[in-house]
N, C-alpha and C. Protein backbone atom coordinates (compact mmCIF):
# COMPACT_ATOMS: atom_id res chain seq x y z
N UNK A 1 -45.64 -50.86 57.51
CA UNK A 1 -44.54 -49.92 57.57
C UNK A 1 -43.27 -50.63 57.97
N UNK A 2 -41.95 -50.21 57.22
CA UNK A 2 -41.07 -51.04 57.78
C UNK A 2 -40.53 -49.98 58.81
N UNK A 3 -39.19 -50.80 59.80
CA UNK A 3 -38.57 -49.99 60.58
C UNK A 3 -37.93 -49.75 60.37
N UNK A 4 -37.46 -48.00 61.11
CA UNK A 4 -36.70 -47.40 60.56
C UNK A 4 -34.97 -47.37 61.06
N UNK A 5 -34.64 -47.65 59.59
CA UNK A 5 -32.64 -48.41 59.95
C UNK A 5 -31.85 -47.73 60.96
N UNK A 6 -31.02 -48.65 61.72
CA UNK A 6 -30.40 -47.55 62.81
C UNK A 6 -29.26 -46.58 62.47
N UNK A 7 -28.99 -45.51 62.95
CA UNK A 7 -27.76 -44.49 62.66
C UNK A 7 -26.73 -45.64 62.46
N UNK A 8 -25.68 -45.45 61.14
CA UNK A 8 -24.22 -45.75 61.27
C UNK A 8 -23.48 -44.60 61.16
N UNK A 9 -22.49 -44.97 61.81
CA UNK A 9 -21.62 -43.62 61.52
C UNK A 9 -20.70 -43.75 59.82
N UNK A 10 -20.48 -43.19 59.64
CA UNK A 10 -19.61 -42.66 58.50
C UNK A 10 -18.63 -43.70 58.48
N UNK A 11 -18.50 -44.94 57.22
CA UNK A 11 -17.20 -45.45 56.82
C UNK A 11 -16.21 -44.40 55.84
N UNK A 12 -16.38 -43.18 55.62
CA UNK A 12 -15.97 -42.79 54.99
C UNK A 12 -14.26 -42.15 55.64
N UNK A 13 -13.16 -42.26 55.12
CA UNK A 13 -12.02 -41.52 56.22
C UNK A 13 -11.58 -39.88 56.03
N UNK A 14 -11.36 -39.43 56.90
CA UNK A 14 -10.97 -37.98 56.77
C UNK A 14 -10.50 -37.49 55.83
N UNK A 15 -10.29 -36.29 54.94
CA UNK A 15 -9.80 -35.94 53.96
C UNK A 15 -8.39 -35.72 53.99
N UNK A 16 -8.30 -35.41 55.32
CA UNK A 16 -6.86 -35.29 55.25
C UNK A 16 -5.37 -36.73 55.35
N UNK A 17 -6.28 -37.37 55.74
CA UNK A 17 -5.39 -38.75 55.49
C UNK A 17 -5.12 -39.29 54.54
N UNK A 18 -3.79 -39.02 54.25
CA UNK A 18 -3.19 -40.02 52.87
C UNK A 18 -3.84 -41.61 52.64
N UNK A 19 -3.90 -41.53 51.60
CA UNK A 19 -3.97 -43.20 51.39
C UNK A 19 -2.40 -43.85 50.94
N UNK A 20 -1.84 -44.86 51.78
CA UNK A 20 -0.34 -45.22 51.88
C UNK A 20 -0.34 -46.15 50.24
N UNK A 21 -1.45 -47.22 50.37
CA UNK A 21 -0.98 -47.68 49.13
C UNK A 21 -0.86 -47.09 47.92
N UNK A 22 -1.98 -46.34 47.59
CA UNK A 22 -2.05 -45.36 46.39
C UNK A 22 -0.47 -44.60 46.44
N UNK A 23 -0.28 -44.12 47.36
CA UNK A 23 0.61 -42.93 47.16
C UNK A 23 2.38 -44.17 46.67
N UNK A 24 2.35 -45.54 47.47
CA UNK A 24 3.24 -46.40 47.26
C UNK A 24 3.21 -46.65 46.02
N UNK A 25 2.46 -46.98 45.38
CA UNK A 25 2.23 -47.77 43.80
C UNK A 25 2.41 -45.95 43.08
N UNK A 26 2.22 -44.96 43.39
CA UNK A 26 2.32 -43.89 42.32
C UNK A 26 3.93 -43.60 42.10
N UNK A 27 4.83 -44.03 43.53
CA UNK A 27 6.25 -43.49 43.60
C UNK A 27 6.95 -45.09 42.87
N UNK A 28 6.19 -46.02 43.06
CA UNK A 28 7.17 -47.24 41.94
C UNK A 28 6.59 -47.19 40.22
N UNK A 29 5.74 -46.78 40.03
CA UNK A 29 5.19 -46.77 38.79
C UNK A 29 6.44 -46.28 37.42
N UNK A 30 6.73 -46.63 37.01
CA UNK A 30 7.54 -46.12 35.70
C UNK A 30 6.73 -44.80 35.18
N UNK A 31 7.50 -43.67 34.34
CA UNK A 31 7.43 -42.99 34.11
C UNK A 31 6.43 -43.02 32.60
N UNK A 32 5.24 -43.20 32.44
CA UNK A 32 4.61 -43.68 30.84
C UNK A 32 3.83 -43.11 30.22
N UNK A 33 4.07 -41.56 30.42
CA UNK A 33 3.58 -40.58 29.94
C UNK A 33 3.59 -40.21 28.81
N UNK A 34 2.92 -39.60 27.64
CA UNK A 34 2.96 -39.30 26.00
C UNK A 34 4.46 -38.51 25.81
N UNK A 35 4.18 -37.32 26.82
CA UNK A 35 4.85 -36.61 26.91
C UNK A 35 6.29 -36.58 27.72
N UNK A 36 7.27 -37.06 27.63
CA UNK A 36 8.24 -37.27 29.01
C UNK A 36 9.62 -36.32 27.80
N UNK A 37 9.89 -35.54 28.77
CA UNK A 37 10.98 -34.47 28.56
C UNK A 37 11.84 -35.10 28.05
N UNK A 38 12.24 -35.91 28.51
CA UNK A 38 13.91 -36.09 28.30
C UNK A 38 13.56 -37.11 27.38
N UNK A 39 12.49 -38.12 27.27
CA UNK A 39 12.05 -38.79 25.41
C UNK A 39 12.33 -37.44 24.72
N UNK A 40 11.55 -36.71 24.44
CA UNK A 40 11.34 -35.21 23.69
C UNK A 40 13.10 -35.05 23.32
N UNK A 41 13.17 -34.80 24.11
CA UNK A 41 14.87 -33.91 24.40
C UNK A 41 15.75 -34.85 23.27
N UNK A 42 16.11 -36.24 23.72
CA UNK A 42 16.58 -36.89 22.56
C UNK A 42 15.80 -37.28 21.47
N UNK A 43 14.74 -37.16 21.21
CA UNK A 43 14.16 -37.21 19.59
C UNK A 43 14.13 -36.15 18.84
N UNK A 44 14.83 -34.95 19.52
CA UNK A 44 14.42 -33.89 18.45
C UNK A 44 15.84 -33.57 17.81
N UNK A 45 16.99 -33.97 18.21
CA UNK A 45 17.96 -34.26 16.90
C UNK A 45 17.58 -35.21 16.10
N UNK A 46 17.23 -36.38 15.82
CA UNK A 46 16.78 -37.62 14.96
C UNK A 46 15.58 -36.95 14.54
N UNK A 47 14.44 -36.19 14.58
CA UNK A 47 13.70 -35.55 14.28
C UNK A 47 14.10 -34.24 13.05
N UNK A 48 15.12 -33.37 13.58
CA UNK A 48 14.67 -32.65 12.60
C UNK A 48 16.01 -33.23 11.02
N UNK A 49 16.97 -34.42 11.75
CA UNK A 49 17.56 -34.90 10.75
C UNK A 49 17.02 -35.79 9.47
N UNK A 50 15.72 -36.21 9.98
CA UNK A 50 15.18 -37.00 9.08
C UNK A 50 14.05 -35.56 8.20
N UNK A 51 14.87 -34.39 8.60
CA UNK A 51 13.85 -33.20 7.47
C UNK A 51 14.31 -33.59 6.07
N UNK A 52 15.47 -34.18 6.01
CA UNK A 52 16.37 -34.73 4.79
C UNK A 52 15.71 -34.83 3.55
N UNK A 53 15.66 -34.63 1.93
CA UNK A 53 14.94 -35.16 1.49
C UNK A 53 15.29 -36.33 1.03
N UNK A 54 16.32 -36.98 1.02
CA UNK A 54 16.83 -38.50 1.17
C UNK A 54 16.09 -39.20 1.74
N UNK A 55 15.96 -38.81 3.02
CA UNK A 55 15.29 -39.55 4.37
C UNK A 55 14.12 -39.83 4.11
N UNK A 56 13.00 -38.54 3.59
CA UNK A 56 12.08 -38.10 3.12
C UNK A 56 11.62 -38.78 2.23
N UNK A 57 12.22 -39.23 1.43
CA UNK A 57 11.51 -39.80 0.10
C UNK A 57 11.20 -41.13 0.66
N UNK A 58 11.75 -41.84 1.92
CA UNK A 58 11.28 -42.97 2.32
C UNK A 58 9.35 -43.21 2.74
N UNK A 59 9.27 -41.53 3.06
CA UNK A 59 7.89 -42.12 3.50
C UNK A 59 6.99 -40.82 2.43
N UNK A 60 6.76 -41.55 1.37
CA UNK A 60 6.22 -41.46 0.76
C UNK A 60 4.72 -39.84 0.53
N UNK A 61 4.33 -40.36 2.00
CA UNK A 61 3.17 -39.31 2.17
C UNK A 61 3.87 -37.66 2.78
N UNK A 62 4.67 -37.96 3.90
CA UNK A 62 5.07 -37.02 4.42
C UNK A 62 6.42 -36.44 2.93
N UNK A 63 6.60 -36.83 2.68
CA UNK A 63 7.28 -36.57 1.25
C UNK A 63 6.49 -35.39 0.91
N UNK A 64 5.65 -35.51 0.41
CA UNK A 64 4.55 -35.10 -0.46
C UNK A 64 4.37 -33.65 0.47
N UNK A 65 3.84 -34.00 1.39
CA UNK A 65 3.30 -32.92 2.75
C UNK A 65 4.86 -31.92 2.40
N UNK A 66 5.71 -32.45 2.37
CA UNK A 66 7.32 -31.29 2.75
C UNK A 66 7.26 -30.83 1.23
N UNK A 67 7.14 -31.13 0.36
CA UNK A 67 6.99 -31.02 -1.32
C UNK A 67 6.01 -30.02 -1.07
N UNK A 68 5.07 -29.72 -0.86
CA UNK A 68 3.87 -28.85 -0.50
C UNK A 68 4.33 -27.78 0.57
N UNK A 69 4.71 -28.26 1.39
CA UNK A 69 5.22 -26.92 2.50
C UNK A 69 5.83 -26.06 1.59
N UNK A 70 7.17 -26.32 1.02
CA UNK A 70 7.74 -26.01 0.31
C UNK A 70 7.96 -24.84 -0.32
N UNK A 71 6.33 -25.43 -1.35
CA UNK A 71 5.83 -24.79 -2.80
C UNK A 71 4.97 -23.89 -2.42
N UNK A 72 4.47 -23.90 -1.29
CA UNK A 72 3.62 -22.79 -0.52
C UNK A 72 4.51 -21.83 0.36
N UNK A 73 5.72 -22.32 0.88
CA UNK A 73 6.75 -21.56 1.46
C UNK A 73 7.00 -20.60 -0.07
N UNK A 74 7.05 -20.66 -1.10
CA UNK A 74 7.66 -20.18 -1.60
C UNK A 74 6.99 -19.04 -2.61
N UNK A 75 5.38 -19.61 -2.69
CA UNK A 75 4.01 -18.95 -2.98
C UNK A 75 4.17 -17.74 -2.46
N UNK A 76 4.19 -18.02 -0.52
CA UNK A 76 4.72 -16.95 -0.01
C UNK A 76 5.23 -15.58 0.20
N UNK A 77 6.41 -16.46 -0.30
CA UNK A 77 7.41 -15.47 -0.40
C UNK A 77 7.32 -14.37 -1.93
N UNK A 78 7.00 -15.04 -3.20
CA UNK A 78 6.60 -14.28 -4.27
C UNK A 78 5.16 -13.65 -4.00
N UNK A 79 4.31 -13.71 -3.24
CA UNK A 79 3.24 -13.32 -3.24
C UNK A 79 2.37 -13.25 -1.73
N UNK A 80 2.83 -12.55 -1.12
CA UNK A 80 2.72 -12.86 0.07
C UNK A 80 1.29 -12.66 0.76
N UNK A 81 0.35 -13.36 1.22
CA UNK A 81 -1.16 -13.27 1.79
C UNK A 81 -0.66 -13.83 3.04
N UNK A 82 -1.71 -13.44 3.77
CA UNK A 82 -1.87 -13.82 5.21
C UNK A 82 -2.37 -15.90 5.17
N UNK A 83 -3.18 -16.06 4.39
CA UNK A 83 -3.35 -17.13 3.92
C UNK A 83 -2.63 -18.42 3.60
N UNK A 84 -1.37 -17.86 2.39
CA UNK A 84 -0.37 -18.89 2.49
C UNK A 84 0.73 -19.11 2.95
N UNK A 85 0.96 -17.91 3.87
CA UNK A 85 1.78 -18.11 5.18
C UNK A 85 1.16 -18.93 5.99
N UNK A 86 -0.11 -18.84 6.68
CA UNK A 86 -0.31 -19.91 7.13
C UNK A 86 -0.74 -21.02 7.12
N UNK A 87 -0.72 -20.84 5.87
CA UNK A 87 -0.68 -22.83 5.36
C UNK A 87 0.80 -23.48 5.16
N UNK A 88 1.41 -22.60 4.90
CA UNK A 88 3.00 -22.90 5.27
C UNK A 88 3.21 -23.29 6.33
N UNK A 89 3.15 -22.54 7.10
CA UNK A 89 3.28 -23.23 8.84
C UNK A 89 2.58 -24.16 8.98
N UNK A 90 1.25 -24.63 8.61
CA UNK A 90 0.58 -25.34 8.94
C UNK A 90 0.93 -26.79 8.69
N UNK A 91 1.76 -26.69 7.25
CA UNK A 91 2.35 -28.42 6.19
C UNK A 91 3.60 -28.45 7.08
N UNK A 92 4.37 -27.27 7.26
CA UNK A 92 5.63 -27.17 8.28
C UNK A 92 5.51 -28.08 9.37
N UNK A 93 4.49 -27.36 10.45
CA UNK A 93 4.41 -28.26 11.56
C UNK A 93 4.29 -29.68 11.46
N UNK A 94 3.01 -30.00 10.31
CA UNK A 94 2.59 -31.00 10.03
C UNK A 94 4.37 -31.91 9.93
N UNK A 95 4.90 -31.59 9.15
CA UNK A 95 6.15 -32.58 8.71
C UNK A 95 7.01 -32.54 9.54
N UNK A 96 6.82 -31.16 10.95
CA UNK A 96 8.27 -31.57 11.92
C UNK A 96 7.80 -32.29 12.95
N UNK A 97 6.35 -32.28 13.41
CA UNK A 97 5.74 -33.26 14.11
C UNK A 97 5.52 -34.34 14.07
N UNK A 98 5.41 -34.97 12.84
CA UNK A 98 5.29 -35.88 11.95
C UNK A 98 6.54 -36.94 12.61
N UNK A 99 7.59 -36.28 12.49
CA UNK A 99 9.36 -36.59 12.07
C UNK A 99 9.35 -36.89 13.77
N UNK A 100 8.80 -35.91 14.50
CA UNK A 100 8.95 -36.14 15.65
C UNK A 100 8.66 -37.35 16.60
N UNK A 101 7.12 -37.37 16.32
CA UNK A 101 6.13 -38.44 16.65
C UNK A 101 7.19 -39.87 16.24
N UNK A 102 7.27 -39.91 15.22
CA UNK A 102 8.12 -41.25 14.74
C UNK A 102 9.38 -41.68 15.12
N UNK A 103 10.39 -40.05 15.70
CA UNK A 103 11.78 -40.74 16.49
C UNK A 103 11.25 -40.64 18.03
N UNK A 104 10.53 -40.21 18.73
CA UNK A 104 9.82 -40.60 20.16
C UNK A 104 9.44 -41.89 20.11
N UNK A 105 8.93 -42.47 18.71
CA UNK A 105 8.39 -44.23 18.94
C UNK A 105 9.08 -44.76 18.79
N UNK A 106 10.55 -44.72 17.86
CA UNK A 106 11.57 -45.32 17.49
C UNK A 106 12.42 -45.30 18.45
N UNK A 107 12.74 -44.10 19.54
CA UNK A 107 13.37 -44.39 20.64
C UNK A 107 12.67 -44.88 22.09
N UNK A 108 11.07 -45.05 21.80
CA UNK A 108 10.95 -45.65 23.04
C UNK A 108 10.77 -47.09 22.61
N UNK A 109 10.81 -47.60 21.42
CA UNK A 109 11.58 -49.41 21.07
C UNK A 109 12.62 -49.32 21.29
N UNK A 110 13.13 -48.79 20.85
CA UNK A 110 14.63 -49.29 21.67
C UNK A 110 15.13 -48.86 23.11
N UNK A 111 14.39 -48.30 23.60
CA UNK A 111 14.45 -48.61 24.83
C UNK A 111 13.79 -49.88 25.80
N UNK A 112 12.72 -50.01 24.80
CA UNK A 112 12.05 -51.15 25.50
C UNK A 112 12.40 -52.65 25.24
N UNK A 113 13.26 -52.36 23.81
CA UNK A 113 14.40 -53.92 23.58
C UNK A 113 15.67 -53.84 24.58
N UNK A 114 16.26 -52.63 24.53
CA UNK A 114 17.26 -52.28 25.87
C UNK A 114 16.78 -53.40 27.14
N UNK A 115 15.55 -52.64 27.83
CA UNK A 115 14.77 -53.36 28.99
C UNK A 115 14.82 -54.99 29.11
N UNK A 116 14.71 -55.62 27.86
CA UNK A 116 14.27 -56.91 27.57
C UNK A 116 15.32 -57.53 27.96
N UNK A 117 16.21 -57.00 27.13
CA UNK A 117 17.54 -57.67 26.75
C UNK A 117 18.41 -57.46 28.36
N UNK A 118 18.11 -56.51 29.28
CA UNK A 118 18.69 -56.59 30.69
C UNK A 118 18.10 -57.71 31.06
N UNK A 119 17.04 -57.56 30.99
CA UNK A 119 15.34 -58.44 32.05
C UNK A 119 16.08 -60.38 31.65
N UNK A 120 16.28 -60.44 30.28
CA UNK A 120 17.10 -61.81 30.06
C UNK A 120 18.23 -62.10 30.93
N UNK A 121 18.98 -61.06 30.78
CA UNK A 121 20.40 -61.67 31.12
C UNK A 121 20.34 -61.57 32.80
N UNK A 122 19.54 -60.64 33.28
CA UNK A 122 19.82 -60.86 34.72
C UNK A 122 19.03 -61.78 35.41
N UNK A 123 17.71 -61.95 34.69
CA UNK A 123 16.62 -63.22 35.34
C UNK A 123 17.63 -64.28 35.91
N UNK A 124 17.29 -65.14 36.83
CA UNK A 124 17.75 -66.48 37.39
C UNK A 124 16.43 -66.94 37.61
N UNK A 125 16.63 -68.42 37.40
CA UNK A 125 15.40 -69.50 38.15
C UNK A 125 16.29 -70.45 38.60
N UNK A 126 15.47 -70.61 40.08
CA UNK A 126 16.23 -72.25 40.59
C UNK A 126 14.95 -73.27 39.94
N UNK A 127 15.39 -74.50 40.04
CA UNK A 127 14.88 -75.61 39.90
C UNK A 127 13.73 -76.06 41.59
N UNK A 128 12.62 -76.57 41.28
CA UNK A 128 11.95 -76.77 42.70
C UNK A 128 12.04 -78.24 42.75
N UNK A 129 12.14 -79.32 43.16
CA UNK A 129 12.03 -80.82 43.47
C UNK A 129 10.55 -80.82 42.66
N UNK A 130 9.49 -80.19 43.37
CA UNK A 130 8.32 -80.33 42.65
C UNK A 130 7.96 -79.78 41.81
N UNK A 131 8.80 -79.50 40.75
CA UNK A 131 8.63 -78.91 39.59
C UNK A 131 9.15 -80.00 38.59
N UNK A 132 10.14 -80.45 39.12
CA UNK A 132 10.52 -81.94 37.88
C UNK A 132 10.15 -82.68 38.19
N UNK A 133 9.27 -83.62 38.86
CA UNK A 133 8.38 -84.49 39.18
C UNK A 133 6.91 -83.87 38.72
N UNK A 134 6.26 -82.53 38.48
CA UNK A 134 5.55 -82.51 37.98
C UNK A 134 6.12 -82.48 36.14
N UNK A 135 7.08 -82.44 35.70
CA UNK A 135 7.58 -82.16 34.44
C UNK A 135 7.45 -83.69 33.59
N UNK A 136 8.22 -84.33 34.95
CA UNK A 136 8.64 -85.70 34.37
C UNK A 136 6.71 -86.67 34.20
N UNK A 137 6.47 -86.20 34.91
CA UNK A 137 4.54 -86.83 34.78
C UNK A 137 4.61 -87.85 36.09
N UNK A 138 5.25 -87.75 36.73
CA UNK A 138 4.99 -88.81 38.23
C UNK A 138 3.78 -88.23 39.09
């Protein structure tokens, strides 16, 4: 028989005590959410401008999808079912979400070349003594 282990108490800490680092690293963290308002907020002029069919004919598929909304918007309207109303909405959404999704990615690159292009110009490095003596091969 082995013996039996002695009582430890609980490493576990109270519920009510914050944890400092967690809560430190959550308040410096950048904001990198799918969803962030104010991305939203400025993509949805560049969004519904590219409804264009100029614009439109660039991408080929979603082309097609707004060509179809369209022709079913208009099914619709001469013939109206519960059916191709909502397949109307359905190619609709499809092409303003679409439009959307793509100026939210297009403006968070250029925000993130923005970033770069600060991160260059303000970086500094000094020189260390033992950094050009390891450079030079001594």
């Amino acid at each position: 028989m082995l013996p039996a282990a002695p009582e430890q108490a609980p490493l576990s800490r109270p519920e009510h005590t914050p944890r400092p680092r967690a809560e430190a690293r959550a308040r410096r963290r950048a904001p990198s959410g799918l969803f962030e308002p104010a991305q939203l907020v400025r993509s949805v002029p560049e969004a519904l401008r590219t409804l264009h069919p100029r614009v439109l004919v660039r991408n080929p598929v979603l082309f097609v999808v707004s060509v179809g909304a369209v022709l079913t918007t208009l099914s619709a309207l001469l013939h109206p079912a519960v059916f191709t109303w909502v397949i109307s909405l359905w190619l609709w959404l499809t092409v303003v979400f679409a439009n959307l999704a793509e100026a939210v990615a297009e403006g968070r690159g250029k925000a993130q070349a923005e970033s770069l292009r600060r991160a260059r110009t303000t970086a500094s490095a000094s020189a260390s003594p033992n950094c050009a003596a390891w450079a030079s091969g001594r």
